[in-house]
C-alpha atoms as a PDB file:
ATOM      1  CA  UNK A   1     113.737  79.114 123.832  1.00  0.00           C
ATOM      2  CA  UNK A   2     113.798  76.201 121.348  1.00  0.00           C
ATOM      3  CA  UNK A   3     116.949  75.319 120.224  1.00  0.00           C
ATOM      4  CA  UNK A   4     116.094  74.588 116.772  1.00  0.00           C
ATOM      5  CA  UNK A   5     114.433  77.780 116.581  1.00  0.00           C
ATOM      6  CA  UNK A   6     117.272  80.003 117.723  1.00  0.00           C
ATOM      7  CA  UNK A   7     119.746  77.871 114.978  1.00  0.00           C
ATOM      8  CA  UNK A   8     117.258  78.434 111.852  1.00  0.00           C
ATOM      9  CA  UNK A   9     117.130  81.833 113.072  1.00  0.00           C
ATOM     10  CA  UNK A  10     120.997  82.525 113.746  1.00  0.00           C
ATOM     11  CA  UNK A  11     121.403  80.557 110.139  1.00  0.00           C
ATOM     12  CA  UNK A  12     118.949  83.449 108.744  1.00  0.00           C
ATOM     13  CA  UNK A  13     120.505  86.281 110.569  1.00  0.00           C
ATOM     14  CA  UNK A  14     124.061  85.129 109.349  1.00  0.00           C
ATOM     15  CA  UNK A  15     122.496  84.905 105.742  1.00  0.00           C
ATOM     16  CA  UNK A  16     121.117  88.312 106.125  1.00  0.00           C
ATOM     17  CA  UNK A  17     124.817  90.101 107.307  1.00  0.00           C
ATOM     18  CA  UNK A  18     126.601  88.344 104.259  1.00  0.00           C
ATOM     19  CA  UNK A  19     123.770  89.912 101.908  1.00  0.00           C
ATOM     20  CA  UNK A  20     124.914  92.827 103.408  1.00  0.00           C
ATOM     21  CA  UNK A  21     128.201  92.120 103.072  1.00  0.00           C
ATOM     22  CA  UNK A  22     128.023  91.724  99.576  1.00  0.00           C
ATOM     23  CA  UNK A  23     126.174  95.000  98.956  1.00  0.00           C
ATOM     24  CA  UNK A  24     128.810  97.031 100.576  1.00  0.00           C
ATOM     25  CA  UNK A  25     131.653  94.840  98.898  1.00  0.00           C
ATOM     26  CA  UNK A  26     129.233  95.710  95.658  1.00  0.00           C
ATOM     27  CA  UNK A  27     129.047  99.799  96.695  1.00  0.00           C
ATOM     28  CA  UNK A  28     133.215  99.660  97.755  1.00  0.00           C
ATOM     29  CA  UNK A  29     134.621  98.050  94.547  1.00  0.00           C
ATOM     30  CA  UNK A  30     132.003 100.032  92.139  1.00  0.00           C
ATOM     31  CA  UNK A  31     132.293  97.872  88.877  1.00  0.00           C
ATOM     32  CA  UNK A  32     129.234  96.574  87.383  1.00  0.00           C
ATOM     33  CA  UNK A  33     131.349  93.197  86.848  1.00  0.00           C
ATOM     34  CA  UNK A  34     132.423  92.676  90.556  1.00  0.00           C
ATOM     35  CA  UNK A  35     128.685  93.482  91.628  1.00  0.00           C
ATOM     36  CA  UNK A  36     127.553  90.691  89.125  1.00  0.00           C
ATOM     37  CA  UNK A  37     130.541  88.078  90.694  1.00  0.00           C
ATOM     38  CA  UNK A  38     129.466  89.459  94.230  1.00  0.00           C
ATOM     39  CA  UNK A  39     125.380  88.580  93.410  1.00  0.00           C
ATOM     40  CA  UNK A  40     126.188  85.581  92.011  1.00  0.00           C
ATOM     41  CA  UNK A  41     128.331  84.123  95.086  1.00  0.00           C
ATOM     42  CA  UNK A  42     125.150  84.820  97.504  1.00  0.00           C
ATOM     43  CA  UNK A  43     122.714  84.036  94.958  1.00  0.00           C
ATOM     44  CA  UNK A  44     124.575  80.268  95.002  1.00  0.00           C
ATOM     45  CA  UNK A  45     124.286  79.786  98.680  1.00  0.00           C
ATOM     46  CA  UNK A  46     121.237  81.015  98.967  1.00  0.00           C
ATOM     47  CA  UNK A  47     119.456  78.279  98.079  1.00  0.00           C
ATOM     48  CA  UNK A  48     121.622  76.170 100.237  1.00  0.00           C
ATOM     49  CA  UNK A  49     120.126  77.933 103.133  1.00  0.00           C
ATOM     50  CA  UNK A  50     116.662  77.621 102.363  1.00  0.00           C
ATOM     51  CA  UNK A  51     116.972  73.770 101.955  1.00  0.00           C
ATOM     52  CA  UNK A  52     119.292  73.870 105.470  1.00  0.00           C
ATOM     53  CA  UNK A  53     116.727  75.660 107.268  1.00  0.00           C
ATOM     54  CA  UNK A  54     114.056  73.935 105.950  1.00  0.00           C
ATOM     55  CA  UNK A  55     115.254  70.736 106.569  1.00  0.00           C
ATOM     56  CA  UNK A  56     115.728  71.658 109.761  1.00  0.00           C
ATOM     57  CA  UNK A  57     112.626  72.522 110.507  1.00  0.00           C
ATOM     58  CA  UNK A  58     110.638  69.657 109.143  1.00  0.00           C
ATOM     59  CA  UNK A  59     113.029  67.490 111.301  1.00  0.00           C
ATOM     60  CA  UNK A  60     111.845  69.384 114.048  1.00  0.00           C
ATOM     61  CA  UNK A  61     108.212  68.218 113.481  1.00  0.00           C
ATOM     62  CA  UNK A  62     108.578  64.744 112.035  1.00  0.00           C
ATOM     63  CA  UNK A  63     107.783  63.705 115.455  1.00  0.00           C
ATOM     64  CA  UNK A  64     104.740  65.775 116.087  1.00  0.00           C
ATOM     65  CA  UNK A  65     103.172  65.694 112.593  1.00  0.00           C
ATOM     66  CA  UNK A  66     101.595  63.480 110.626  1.00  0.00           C
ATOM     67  CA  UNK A  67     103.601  61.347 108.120  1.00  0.00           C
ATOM     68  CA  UNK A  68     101.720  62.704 105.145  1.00  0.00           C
ATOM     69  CA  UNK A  69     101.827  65.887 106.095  1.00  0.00           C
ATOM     70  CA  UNK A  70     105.399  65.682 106.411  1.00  0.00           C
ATOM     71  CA  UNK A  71     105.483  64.430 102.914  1.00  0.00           C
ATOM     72  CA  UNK A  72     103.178  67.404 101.768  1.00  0.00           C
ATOM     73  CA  UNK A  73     105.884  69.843 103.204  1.00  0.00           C
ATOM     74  CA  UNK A  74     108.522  68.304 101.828  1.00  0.00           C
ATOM     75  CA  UNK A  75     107.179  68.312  98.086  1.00  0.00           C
ATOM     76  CA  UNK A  76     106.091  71.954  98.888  1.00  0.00           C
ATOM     77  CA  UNK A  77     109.949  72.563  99.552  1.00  0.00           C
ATOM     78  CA  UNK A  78     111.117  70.493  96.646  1.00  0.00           C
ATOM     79  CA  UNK A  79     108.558  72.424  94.337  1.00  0.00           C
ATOM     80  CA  UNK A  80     109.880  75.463  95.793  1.00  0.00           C
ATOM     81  CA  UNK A  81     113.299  74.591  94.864  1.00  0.00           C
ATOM     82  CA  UNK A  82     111.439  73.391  91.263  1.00  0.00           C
ATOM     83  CA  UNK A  83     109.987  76.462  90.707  1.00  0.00           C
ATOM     84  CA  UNK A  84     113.237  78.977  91.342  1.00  0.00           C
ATOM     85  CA  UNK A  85     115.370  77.198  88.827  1.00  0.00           C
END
């Protein structure tokens, strides 16, 4: 197994149990104004993963891709992050 692989994917799998986390924390405390605090703490670091795993990624295949293309993926990301704002 590829060890780059299995850290993007343990990265995604740890983002996925706090999104869990937060919906039970959300269900346990049962205020609209905790739920709000609660989305907004994993809506933060959410992007922070994308980029992390991204990144990650791409590093992975600078070596076997093509500079440009490298480039192309890397605006693609960056317009991703763009286009969420």
């Amino acid at each position: 197994m590829n060890k780059t692989v299995l850290v993007m994917a343990l990265i995604r799998a740890f983002f996925g149990l706090l999104g869990l986390l937060g919906a039970f924390l959300m269900l346990r405390y049962n205020d609209v104004s905790s739920a709000v605090r609660i989305n907004g703490v994993i809506g933060s670091i959410g992007p922070f993963v994308f980029l992390s795993v991204s990144l990650m990624g791409v590093s992975a295949l600078a070596s076997s891709v093509p500079l440009s293309r490298t480039i192309l993926i890397l605006v693609g990301i960056g317009l991703i992050m763009l286009g969420t704002k």
